[in-house]
C-alpha atoms as a PDB file:
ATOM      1  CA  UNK A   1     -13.493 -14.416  -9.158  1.00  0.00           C
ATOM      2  CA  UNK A   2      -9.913 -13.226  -8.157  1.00  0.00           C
ATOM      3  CA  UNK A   3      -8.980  -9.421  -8.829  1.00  0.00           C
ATOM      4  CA  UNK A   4      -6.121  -8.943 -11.339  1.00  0.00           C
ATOM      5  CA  UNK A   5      -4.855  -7.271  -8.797  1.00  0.00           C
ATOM      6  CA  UNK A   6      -4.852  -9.972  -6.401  1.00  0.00           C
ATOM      7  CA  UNK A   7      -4.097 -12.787  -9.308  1.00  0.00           C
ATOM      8  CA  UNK A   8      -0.561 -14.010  -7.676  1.00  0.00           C
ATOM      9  CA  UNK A   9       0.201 -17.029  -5.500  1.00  0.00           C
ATOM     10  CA  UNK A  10       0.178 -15.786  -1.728  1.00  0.00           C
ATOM     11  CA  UNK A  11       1.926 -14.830   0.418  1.00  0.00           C
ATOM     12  CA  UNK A  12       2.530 -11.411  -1.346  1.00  0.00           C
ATOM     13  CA  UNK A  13       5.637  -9.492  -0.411  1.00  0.00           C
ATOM     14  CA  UNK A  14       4.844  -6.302  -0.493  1.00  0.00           C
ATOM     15  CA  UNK A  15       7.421  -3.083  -0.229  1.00  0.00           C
ATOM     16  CA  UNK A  16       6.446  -0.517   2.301  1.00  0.00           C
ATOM     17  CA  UNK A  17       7.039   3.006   0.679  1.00  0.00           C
ATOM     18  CA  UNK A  18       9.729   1.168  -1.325  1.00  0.00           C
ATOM     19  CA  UNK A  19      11.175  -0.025   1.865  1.00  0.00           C
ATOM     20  CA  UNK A  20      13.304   2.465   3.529  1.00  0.00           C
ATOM     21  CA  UNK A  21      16.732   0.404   4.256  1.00  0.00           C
ATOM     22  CA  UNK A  22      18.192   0.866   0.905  1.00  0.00           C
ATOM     23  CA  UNK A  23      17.347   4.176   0.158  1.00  0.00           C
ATOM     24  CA  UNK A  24      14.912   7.041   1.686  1.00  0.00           C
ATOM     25  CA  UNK A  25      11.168   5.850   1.490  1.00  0.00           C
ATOM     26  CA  UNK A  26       8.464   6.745  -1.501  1.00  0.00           C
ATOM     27  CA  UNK A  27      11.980   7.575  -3.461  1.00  0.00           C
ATOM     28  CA  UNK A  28      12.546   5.911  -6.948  1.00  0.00           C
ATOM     29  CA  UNK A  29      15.262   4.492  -5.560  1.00  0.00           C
ATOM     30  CA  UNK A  30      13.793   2.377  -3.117  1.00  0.00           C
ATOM     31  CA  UNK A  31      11.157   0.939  -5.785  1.00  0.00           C
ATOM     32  CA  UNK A  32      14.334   0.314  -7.885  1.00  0.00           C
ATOM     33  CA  UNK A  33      16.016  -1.419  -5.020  1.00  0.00           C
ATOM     34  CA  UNK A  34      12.820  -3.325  -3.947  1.00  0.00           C
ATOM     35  CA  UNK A  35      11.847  -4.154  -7.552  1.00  0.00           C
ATOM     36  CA  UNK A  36      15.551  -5.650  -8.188  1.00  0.00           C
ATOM     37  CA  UNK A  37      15.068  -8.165  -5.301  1.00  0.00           C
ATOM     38  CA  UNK A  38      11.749  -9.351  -6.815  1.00  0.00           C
ATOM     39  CA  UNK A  39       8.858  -7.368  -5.398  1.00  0.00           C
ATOM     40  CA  UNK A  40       6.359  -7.184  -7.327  1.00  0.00           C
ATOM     41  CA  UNK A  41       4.182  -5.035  -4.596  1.00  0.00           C
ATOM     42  CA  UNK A  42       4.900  -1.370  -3.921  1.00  0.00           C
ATOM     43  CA  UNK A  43       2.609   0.565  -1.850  1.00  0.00           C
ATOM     44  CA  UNK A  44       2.999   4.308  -1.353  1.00  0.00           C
ATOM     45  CA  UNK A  45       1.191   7.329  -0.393  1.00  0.00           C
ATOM     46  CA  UNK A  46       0.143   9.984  -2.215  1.00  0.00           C
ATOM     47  CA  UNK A  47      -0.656  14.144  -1.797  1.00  0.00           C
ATOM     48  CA  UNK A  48      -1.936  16.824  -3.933  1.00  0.00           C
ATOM     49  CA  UNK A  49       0.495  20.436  -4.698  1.00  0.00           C
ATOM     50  CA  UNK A  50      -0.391  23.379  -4.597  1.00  0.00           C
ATOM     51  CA  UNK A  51      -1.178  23.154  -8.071  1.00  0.00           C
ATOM     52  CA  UNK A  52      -2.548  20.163  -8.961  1.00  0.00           C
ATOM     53  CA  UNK A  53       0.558  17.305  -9.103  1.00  0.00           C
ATOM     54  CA  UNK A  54      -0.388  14.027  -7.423  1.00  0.00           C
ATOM     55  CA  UNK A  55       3.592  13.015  -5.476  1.00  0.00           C
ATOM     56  CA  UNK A  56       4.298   9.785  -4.104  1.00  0.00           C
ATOM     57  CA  UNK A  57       4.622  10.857  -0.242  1.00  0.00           C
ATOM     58  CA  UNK A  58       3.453   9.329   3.402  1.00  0.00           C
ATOM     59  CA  UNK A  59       3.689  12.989   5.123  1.00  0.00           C
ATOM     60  CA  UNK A  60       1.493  15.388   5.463  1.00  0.00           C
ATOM     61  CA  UNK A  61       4.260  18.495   6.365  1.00  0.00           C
ATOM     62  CA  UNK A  62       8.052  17.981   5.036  1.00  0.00           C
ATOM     63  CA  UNK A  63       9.419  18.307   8.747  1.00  0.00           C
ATOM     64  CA  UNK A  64      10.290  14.366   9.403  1.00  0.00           C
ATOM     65  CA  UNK A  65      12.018  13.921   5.764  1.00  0.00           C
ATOM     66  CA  UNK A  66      13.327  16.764   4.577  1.00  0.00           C
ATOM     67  CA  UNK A  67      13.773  19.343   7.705  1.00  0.00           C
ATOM     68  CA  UNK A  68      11.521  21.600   6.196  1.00  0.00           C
ATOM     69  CA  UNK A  69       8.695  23.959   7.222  1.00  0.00           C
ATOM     70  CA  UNK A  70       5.522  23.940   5.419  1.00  0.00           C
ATOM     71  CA  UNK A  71       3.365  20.753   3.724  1.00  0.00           C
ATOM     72  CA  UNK A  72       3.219  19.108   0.461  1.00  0.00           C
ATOM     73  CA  UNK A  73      -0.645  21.037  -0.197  1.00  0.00           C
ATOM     74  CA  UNK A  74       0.911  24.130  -0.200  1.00  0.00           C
ATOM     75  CA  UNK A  75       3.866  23.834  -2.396  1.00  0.00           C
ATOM     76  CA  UNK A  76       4.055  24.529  -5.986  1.00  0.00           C
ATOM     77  CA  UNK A  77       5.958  21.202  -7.718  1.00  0.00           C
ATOM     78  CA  UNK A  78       8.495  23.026  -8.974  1.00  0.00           C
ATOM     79  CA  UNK A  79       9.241  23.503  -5.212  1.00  0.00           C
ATOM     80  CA  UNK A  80       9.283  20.170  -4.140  1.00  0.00           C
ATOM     81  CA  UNK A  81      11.225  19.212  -7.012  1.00  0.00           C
ATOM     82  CA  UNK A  82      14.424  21.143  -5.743  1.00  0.00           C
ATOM     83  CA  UNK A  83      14.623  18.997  -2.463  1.00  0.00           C
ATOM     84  CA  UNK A  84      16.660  16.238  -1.861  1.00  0.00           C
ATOM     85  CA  UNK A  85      15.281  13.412   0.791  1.00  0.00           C
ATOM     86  CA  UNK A  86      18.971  12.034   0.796  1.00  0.00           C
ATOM     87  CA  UNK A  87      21.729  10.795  -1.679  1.00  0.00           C
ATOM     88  CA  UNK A  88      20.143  12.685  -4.468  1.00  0.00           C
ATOM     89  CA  UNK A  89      16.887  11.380  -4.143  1.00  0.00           C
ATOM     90  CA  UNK A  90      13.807  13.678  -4.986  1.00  0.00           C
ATOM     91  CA  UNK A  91      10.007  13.012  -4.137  1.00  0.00           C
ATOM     92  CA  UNK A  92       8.635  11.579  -7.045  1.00  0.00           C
ATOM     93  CA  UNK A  93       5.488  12.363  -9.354  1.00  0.00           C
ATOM     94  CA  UNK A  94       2.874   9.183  -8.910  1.00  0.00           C
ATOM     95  CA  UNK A  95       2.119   8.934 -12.672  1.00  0.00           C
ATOM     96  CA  UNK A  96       5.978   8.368 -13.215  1.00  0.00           C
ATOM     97  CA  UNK A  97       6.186   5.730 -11.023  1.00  0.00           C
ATOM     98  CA  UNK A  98       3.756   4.015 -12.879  1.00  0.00           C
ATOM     99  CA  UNK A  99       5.365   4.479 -16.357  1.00  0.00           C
ATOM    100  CA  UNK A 100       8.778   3.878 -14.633  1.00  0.00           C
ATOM    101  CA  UNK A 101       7.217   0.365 -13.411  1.00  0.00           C
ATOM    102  CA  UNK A 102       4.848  -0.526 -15.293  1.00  0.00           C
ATOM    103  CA  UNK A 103       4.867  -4.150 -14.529  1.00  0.00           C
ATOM    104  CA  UNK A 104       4.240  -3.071 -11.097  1.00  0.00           C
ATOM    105  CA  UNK A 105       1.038  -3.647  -8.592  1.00  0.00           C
ATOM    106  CA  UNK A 106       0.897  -0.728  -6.469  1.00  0.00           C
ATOM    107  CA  UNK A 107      -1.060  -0.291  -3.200  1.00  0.00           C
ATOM    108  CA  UNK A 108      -2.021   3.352  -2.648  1.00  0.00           C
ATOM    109  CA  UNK A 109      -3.068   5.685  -0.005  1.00  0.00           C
ATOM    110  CA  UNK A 110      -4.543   8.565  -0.966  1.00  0.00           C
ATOM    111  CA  UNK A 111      -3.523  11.020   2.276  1.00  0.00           C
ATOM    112  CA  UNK A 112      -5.800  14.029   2.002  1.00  0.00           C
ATOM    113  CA  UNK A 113      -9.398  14.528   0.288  1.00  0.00           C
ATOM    114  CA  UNK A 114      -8.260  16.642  -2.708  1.00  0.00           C
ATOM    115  CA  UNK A 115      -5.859  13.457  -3.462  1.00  0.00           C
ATOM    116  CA  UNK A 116      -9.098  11.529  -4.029  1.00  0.00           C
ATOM    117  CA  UNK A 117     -10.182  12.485  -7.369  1.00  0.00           C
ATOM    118  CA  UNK A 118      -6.651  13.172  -9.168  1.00  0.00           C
ATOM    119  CA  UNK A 119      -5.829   9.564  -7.966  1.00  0.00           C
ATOM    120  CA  UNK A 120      -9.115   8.173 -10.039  1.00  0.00           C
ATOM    121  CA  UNK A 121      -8.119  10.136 -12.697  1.00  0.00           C
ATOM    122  CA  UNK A 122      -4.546   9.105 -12.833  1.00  0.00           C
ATOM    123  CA  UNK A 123      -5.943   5.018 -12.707  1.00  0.00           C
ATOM    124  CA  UNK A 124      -8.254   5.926 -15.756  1.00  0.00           C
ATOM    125  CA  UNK A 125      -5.478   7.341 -17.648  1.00  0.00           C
ATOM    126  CA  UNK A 126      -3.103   5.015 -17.318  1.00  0.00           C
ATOM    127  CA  UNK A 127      -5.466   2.317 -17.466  1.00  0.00           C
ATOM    128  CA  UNK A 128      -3.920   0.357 -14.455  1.00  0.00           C
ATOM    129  CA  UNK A 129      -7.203  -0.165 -12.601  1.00  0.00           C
ATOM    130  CA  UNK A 130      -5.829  -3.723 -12.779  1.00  0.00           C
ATOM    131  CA  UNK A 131      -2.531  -3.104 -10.979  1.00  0.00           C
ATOM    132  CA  UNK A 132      -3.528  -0.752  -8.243  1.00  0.00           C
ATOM    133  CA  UNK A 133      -5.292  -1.397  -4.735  1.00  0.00           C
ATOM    134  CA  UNK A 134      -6.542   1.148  -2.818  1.00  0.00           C
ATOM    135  CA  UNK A 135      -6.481   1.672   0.615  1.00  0.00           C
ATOM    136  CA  UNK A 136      -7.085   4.290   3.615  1.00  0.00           C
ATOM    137  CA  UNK A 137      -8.272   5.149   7.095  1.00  0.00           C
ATOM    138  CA  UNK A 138     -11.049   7.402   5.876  1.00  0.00           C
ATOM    139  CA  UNK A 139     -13.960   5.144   4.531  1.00  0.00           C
ATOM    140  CA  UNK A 140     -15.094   7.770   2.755  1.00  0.00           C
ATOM    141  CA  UNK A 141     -12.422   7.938   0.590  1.00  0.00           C
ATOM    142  CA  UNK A 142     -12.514   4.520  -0.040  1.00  0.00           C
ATOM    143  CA  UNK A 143     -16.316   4.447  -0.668  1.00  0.00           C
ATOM    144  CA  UNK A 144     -15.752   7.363  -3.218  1.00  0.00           C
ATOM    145  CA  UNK A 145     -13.148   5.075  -5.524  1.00  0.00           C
ATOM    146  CA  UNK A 146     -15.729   1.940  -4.838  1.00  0.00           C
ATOM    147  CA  UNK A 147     -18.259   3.604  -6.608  1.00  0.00           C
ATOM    148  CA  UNK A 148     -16.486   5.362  -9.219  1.00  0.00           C
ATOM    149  CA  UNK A 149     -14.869   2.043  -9.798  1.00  0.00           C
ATOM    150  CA  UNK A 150     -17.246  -0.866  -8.887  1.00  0.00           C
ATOM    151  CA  UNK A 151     -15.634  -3.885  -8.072  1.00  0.00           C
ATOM    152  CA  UNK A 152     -13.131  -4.090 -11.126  1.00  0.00           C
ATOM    153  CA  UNK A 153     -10.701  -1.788  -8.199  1.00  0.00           C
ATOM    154  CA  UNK A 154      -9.393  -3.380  -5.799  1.00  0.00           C
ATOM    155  CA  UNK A 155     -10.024  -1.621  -1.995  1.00  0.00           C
ATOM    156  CA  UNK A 156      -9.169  -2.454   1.221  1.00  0.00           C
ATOM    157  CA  UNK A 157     -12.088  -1.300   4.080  1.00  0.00           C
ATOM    158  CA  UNK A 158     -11.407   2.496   5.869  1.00  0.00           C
ATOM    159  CA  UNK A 159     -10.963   2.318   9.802  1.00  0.00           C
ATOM    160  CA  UNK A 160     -15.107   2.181  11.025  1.00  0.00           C
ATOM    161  CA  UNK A 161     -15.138  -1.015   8.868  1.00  0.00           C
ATOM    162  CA  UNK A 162     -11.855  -2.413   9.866  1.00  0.00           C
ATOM    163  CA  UNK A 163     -12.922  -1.867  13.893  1.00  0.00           C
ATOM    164  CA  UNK A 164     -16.427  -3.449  12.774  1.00  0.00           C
ATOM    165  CA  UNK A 165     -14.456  -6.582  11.599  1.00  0.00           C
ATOM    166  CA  UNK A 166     -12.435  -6.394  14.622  1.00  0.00           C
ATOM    167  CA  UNK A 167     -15.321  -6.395  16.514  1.00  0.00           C
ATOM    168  CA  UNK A 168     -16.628  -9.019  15.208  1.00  0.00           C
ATOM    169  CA  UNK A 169     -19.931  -7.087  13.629  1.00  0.00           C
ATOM    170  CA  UNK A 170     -18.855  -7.564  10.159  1.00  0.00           C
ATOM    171  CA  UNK A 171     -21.082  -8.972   7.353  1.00  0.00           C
ATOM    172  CA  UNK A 172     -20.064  -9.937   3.734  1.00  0.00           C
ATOM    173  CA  UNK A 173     -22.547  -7.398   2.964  1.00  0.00           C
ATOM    174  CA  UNK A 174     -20.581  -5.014   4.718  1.00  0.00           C
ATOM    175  CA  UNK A 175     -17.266  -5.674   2.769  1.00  0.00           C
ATOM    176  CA  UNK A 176     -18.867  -6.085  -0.656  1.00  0.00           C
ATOM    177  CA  UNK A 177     -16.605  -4.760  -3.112  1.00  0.00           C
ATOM    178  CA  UNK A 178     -13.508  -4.705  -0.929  1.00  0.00           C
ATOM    179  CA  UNK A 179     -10.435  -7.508  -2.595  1.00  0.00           C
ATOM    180  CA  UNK A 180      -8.380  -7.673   0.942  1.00  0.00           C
ATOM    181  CA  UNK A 181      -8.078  -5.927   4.342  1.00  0.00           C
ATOM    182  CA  UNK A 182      -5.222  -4.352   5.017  1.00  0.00           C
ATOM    183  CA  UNK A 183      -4.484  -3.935   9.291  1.00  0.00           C
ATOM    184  CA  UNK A 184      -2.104  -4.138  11.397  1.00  0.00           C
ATOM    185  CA  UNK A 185      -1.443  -6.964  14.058  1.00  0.00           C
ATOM    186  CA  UNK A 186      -2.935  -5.446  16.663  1.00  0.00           C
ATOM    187  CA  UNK A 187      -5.174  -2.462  16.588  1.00  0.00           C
ATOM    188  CA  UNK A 188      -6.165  -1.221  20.552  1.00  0.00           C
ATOM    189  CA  UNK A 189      -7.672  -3.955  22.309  1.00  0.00           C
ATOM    190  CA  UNK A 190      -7.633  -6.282  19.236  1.00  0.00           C
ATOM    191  CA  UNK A 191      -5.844  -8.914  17.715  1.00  0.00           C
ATOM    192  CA  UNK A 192      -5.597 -10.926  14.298  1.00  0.00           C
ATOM    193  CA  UNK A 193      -6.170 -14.684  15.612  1.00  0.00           C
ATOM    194  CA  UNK A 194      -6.577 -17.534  13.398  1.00  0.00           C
ATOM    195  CA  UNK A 195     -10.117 -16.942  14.154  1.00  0.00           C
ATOM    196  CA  UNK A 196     -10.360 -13.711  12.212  1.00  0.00           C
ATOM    197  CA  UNK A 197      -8.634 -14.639   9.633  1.00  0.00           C
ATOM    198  CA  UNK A 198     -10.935 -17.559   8.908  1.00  0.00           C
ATOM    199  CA  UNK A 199     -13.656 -14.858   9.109  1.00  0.00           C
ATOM    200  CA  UNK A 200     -12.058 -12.617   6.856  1.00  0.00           C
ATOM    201  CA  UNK A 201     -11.641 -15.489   4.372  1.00  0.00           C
ATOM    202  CA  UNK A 202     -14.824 -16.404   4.462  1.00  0.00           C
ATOM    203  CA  UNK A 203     -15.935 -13.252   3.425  1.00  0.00           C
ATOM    204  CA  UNK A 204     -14.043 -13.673   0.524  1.00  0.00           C
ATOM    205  CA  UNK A 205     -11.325 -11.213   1.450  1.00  0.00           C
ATOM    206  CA  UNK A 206      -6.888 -11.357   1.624  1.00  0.00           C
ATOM    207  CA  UNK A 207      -5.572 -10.397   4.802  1.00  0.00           C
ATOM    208  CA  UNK A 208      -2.369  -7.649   4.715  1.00  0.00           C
ATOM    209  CA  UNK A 209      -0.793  -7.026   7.682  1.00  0.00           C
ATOM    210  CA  UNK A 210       1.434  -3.631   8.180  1.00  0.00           C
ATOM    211  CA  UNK A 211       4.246  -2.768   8.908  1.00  0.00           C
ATOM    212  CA  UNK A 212       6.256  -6.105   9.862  1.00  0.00           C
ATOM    213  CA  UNK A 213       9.656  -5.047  10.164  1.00  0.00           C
ATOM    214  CA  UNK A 214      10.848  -8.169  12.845  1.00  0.00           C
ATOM    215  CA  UNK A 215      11.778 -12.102  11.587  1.00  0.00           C
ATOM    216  CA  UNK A 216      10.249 -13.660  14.452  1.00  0.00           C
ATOM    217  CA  UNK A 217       6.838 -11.426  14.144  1.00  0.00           C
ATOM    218  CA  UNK A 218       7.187 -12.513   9.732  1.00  0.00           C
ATOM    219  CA  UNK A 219       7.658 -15.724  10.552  1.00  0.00           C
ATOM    220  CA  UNK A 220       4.407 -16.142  13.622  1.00  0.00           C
ATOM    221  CA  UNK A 221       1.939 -14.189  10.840  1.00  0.00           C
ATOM    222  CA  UNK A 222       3.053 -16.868   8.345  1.00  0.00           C
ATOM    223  CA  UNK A 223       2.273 -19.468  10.314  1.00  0.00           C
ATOM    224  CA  UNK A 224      -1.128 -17.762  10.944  1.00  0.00           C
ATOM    225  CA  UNK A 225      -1.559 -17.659   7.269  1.00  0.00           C
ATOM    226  CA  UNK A 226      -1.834 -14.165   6.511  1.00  0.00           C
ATOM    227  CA  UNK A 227      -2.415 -13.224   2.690  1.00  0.00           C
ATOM    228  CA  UNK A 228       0.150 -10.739   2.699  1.00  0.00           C
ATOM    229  CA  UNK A 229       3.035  -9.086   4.778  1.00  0.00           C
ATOM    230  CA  UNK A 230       3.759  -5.359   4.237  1.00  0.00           C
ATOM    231  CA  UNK A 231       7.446  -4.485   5.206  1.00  0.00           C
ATOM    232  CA  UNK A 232      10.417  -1.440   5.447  1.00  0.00           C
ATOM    233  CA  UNK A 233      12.941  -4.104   5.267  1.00  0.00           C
ATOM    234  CA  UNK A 234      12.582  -5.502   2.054  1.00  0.00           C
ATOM    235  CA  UNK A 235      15.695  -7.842   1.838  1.00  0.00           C
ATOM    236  CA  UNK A 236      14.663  -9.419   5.226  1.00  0.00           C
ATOM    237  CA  UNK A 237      11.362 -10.396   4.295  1.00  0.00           C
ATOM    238  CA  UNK A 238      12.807 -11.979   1.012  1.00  0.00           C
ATOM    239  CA  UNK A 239      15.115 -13.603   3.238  1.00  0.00           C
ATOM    240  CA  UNK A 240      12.338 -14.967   5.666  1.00  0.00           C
ATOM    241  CA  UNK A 241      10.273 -16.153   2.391  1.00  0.00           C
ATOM    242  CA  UNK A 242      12.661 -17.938   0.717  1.00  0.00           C
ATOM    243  CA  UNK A 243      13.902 -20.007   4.149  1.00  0.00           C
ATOM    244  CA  UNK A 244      10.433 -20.769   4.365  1.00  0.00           C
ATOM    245  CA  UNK A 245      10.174 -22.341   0.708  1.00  0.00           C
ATOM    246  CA  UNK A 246       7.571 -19.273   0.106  1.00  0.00           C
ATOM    247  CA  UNK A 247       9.319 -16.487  -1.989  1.00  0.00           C
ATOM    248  CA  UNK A 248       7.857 -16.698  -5.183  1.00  0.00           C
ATOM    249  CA  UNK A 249       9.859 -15.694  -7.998  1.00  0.00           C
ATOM    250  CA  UNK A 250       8.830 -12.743 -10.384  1.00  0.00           C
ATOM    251  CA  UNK A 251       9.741 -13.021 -13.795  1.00  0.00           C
ATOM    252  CA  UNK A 252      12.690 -10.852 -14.246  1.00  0.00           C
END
């Protein structure tokens, strides 16, 4: 049986921290931007305050985005909320961008281990098990929302798994629960091949690759067949799609 999450003809387009052409990444703006195009996919990040707010952020520290000392764990919201990322554009609360898109399927990466349990709670409350996918290096963290969730949650394995498959020492046994992996084309010495996609498929699992930000590299993991493409430059993966004959067309 598919996952809600998962119920939508493939390929998925899917909008890398909003995509980050348009307007500065994990920003309202560049869901807005990404959503207007058609994406139906938005995957983010997300970090605990200093007192207990769940943001929609990739960074640890605010050094790279906002030219700031200090990280997101040990500021207060209010804080946070007087920064501007660029053009106006603030970081954020995660259970806003939920009500703000609530037609949306979001892919989330809970950064830190206090984000683990807010994040649960925030699914539960807003009852979008169905629209989120969760996904992370630590397999740990993604073993904590597979059993607080069962299989109705989409996840995507943590890193030991993902080298396993890579490896070729994966079982279905091994990736019970999991809806898709999520990797990137090449990972050290490894590769996705047609071969490992097969295998992936036959354990009943989407393939995501991140971050594709090149045509020509779109257009080879299309041809491979890849479930899903994960991109910063949202308008030129639409653009790639719909050349192809493969953009499908959300309901506006």
């Amino acid at each position: 049986m598919t996952l809600p999450y998962l119920d939508t003809p493939t390929p998925i387009a899917i909008a890398h921290r909003g995509g980050s052409v348009a307007a500065p990444e994990n920003t309202v703006a560049a869901f807005r931007h990404a959503w207007s195009l058609g994406y139906r996919y938005l995957e983010t990040d997300v970090h605990l305050t200093s007192d207990g707010v769940l943001v929609a952020f990739h960074d640890g520290d605010l050094e790279r985005l906002a030219g700031l000392p200090g990280t997101i764990e040990e500021q207060p919201w209010e804080a946070l909320q007087a920064i501007d990322l660029g053009g106006g554009n603030g970081i954020p609360i995660m259970a806003q961008l939920l009500e703000t898109f609530p037609e949306a399927k979001f892919n989330i990466d809970p950064k830190e281990d206090n984000a683990v349990e807010p994040l649960g709670d925030l699914i539960e409350e807003a009852e979008a098990v169905h629209r989120v996918g969760v996904g992370s290096f630590d397999d740990t963290r993604v073993a904590t929302f597979q059993h607080r969730f069962g299989a109705d949650l989409c996840t995507s394995p943590g890193l030991m798994e993902m080298l396993a498959f890579f490896a070729g020492e994966t079982t279905g046994d091994a990736f019970a629960g999991h809806g898709c992996l999520q990797i990137p084309p090449r990972f050290g010495d490894f590769e996705i091949t047609s071969e490992l996609l097969d295998q992936a498929h036959d354990l009943g699992l989407q393939v995501h690759l991140w971050t594709i930000n090149e045509e020509a590299e779109m257009n080879r993991l299309l041809d491979l067949g890849v479930d899903a493409i994960m991109t910063d430059d949202t308008q030129l993966l639409k653009d790639v799609l719909v050349r192809r004959g493969e953009w499908n067309e959300a309901p506006q």
